[in-house]
C-alpha atoms as a PDB file:
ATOM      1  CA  UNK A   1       5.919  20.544  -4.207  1.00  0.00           C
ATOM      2  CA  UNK A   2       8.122  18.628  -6.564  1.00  0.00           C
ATOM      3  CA  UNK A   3       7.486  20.685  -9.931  1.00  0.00           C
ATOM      4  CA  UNK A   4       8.456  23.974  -7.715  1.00  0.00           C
ATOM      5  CA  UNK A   5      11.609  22.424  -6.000  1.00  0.00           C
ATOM      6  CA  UNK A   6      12.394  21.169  -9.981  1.00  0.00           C
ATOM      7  CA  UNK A   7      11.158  24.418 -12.152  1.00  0.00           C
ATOM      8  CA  UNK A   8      10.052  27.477  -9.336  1.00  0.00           C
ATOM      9  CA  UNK A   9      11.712  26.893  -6.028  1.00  0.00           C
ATOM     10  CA  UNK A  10      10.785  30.920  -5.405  1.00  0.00           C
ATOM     11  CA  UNK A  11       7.105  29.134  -4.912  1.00  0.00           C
ATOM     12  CA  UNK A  12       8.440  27.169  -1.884  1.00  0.00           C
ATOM     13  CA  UNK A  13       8.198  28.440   1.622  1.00  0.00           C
ATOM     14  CA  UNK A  14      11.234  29.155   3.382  1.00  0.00           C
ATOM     15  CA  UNK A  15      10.707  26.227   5.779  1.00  0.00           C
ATOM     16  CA  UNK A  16      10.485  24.185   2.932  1.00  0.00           C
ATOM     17  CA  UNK A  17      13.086  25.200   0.715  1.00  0.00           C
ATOM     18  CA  UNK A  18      16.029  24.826   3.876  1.00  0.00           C
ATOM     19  CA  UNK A  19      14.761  21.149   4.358  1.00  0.00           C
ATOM     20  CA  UNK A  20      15.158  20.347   0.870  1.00  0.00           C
ATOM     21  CA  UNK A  21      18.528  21.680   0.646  1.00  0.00           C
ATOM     22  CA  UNK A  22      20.213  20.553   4.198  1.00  0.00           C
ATOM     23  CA  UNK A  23      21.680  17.244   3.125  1.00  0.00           C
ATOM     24  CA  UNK A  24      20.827  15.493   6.519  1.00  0.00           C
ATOM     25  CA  UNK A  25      16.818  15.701   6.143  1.00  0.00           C
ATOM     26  CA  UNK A  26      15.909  12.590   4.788  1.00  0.00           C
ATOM     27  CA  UNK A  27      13.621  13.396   2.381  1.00  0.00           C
ATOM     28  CA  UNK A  28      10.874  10.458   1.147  1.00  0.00           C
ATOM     29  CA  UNK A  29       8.848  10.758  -1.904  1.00  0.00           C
ATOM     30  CA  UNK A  30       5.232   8.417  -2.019  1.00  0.00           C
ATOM     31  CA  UNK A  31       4.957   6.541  -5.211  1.00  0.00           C
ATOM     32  CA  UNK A  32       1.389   8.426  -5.118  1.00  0.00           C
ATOM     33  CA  UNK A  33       3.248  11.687  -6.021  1.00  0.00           C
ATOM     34  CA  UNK A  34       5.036  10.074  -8.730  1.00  0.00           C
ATOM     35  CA  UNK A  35       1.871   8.303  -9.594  1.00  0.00           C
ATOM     36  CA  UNK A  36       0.427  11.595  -9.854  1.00  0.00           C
ATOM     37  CA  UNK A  37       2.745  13.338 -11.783  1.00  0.00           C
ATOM     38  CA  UNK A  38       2.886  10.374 -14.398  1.00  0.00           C
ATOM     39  CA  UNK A  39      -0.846  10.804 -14.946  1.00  0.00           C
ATOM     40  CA  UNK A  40      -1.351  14.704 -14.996  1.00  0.00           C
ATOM     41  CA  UNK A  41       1.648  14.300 -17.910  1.00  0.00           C
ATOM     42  CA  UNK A  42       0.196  11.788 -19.502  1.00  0.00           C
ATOM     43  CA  UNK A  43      -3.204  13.733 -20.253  1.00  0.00           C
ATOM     44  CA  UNK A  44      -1.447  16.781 -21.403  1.00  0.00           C
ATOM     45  CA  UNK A  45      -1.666  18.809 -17.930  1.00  0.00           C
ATOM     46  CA  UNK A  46       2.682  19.000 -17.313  1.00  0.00           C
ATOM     47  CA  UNK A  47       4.210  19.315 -20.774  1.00  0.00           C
ATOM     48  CA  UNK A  48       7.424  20.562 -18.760  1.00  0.00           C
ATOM     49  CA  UNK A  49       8.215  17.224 -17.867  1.00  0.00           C
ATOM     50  CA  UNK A  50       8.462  15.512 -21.202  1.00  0.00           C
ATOM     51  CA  UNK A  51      12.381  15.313 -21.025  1.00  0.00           C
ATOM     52  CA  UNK A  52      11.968  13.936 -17.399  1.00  0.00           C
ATOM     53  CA  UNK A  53       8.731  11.778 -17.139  1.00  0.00           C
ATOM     54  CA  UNK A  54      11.051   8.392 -17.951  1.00  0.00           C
ATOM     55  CA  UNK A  55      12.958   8.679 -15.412  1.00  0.00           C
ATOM     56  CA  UNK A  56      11.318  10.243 -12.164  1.00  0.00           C
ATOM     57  CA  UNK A  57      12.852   7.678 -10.204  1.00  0.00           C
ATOM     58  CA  UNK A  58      16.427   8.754 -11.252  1.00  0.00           C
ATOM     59  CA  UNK A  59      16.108  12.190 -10.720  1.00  0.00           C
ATOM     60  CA  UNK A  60      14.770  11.893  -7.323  1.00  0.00           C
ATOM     61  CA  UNK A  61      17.361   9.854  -6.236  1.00  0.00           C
ATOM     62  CA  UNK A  62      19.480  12.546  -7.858  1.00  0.00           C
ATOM     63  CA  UNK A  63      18.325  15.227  -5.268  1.00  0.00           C
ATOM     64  CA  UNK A  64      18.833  12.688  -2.819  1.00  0.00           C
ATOM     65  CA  UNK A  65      15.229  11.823  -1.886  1.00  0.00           C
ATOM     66  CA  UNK A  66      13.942   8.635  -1.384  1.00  0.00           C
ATOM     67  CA  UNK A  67      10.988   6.484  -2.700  1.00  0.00           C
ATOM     68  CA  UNK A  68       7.971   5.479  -0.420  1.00  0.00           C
ATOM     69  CA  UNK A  69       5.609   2.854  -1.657  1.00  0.00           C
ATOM     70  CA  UNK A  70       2.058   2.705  -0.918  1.00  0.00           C
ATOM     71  CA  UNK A  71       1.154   0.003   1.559  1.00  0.00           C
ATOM     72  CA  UNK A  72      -2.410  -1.436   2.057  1.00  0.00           C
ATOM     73  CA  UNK A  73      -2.245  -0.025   5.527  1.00  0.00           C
ATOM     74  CA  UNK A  74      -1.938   3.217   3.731  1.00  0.00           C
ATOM     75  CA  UNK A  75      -4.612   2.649   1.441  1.00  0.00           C
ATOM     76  CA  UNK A  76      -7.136   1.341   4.511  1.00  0.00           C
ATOM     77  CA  UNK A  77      -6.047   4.880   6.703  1.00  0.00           C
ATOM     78  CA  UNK A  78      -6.940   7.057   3.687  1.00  0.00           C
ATOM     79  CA  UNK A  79      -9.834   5.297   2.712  1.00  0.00           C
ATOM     80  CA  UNK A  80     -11.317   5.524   6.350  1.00  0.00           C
ATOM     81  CA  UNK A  81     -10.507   9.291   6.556  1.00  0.00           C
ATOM     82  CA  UNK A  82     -13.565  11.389   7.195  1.00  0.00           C
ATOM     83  CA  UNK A  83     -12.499  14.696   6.373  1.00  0.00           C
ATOM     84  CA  UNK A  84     -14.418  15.611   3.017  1.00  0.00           C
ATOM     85  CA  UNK A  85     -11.331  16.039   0.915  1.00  0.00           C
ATOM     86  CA  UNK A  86     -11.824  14.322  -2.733  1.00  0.00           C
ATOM     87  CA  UNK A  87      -8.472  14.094  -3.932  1.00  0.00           C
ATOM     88  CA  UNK A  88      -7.128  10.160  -3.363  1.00  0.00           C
ATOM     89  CA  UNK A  89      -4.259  11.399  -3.972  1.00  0.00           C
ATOM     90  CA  UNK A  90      -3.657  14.047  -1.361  1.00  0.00           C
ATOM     91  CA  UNK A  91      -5.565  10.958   0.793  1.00  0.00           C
ATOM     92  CA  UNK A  92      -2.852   8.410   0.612  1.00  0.00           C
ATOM     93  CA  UNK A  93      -0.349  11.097   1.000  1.00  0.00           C
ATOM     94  CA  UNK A  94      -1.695  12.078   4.593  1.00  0.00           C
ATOM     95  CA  UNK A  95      -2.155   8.498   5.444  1.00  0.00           C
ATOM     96  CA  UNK A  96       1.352   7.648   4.945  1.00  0.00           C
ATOM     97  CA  UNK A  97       2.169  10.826   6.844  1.00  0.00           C
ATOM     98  CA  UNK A  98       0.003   9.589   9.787  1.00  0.00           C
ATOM     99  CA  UNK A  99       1.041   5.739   9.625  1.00  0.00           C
ATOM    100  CA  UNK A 100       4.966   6.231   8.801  1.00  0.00           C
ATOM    101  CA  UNK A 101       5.109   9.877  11.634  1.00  0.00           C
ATOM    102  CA  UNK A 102       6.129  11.856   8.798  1.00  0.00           C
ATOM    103  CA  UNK A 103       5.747  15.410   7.978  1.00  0.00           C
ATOM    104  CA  UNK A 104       3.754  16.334   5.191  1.00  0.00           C
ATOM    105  CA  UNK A 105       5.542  19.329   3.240  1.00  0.00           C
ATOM    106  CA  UNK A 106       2.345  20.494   1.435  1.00  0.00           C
ATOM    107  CA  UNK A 107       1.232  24.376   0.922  1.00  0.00           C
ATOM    108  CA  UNK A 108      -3.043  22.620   0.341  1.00  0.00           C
ATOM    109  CA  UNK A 109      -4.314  24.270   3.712  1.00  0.00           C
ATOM    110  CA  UNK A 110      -6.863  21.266   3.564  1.00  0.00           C
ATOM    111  CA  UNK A 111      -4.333  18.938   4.162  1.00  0.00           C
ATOM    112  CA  UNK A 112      -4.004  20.299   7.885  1.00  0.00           C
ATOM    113  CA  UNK A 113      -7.273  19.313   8.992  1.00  0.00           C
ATOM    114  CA  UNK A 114      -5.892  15.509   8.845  1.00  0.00           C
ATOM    115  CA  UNK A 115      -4.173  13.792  11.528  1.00  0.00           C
ATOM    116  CA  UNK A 116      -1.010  14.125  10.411  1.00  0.00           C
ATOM    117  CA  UNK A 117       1.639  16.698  10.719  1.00  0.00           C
ATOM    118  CA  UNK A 118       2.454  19.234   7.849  1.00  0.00           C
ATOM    119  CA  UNK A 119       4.980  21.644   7.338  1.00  0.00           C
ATOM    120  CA  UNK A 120       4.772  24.744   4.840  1.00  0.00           C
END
């Protein structure tokens, strides 16, 4: 959702987009997605963010979003998920969802089938 909102925000849904620009949604970004990001650039996968990768934090506090770490609670919830979804990633991301009552902005239909809510 990030690399659209920062390079294709055509890709976003509607829904999506107006949250990201009404300056009252607070808007929290999980260290996993930064995590994430960090790595996929790191091996080559998002050349696009060569000029950006130092300083994620910084620009997301730019848009006005704000960080979310990853607590062991979080890590214990997506752990214990059954749902047969590999990605730890996308795990932790619907755990913190759940555990912090969150909405999960997320366009992964396999994402719904946890018990958090999503919007897309």
């Amino acid at each position: 959702m990030l690399l659209w909102w920062w390079f294709d925000p055509s890709r976003l849904s509607t829904a999506v987009h107006e949250l990201l620009v009404d300056s009252n949604s607070e808007i929290r970004v999980s260290a996993a997605s930064v995590w994430e990001l960090s790595l996929k650039h790191h091996r080559g996968k998002l050349p696009e963010l060569a000029g950006a990768i130092g300083d994620l934090p910084g620009l997301l506090q730019a848009d006005g979003f704000q960080g979310l770490p990853i607590s062991q609670a979080h890590g214990l919830r997506a752990g214990a998920y059954g749902q047969p979804h590999r990605d730890p990633f996308d795990r932790v991301l619907a755990a913190q969802a759940e555990l912090e009552r969150l909405v999960l902005l997320t366009a992964d239909p396999q994402l719904t089938t946890f018990p958090c809510q999503t919007l897309w």
